[in-house]
Protein backbone atom coordinates (compact mmCIF):
# COMPACT_ATOMS: atom_id res chain seq x y z
CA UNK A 1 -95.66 -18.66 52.00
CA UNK A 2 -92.66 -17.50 54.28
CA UNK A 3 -89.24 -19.17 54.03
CA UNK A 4 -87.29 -19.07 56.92
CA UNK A 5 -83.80 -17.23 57.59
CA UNK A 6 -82.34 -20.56 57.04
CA UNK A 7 -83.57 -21.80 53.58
CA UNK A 8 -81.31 -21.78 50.57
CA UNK A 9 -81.24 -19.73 47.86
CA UNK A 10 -82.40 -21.98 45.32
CA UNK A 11 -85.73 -22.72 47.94
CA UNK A 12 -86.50 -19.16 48.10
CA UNK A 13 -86.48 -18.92 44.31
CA UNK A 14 -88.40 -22.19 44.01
CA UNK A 15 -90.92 -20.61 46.35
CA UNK A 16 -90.75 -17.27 44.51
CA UNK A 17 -91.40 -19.05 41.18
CA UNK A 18 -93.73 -21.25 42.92
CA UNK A 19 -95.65 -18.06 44.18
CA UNK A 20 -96.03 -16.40 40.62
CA UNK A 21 -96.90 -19.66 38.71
CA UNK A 22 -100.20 -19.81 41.12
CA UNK A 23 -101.00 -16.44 40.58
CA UNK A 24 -100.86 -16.53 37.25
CA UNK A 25 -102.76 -19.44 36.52
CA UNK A 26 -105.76 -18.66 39.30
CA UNK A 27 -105.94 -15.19 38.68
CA UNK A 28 -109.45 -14.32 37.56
CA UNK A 29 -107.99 -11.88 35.57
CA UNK A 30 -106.97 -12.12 32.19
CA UNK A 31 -102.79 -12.03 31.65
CA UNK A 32 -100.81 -11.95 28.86
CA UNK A 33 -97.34 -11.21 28.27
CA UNK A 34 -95.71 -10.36 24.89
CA UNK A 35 -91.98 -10.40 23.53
CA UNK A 36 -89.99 -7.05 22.48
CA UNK A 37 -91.41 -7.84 19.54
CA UNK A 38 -95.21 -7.58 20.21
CA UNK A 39 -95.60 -11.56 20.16
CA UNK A 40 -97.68 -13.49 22.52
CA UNK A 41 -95.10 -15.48 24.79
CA UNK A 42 -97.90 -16.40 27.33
CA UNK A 43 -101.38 -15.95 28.68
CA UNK A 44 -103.56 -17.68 31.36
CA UNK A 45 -106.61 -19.35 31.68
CA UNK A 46 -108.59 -16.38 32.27
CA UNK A 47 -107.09 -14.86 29.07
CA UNK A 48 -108.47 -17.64 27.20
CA UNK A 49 -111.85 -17.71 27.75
CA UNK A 50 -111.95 -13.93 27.65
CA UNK A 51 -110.80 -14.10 23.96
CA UNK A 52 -112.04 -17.60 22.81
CA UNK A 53 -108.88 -18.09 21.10
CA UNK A 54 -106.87 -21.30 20.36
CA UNK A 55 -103.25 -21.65 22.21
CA UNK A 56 -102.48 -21.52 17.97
CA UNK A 57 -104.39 -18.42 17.30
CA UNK A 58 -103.19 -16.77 20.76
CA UNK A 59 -99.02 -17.52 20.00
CA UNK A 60 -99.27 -16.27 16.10
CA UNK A 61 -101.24 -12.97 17.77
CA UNK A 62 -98.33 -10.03 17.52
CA UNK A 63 -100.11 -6.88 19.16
CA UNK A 64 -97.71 -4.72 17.34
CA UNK A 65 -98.90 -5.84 14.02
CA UNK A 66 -102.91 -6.37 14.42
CA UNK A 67 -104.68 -4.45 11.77
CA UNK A 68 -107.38 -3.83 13.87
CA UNK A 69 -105.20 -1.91 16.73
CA UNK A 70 -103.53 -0.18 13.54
CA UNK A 71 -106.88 1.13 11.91
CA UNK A 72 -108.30 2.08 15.22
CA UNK A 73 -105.01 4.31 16.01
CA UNK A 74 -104.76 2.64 19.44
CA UNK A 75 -101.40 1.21 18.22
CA UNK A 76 -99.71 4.65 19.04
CA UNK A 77 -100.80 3.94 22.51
CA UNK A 78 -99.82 0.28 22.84
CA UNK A 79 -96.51 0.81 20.96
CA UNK A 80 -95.55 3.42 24.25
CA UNK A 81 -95.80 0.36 26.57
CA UNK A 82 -93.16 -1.44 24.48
């Protein structure tokens, strides 16, 4: 999608945002993006069905406090990309 010289700021950001919201949402790969915190914020349709989990389950998920990430000692690795 090019904008021309011409087009406004707020139309290049609409097309920007435009851009990523269709690439998120038709990307057949799975996305999710967390808070500071570790909490789910928002995932796509490809993260879904990966996990099988309800939009419920999924915002209530904090990836810096699942016990199985904690027992399996891949927390110290996750915990670096935070």
């Amino acid at each position: 999608m090019e904008t021309s010289p011409d087009a406004t700021p707020d139309l290049v950001t609409s097309a920007r945002d435009l851009r990523w919201e269709l690439l998120f949402e038709q990307s057949p790969l799975s996305i999710q993006v967390f808070a500071p915190d570790g909490r789910t914020i928002r995932f796509n349709p490809a993260w879904e069905n990966l996990f099988g989990l309800t939009r419920e389950e999924a915002y209530v998920l904090n990836v810096l406090k699942a016990p199985d990430l904690i027992a399996s000692g891949a927390i110290h690795h996750i915990r670096k990309a935070f």
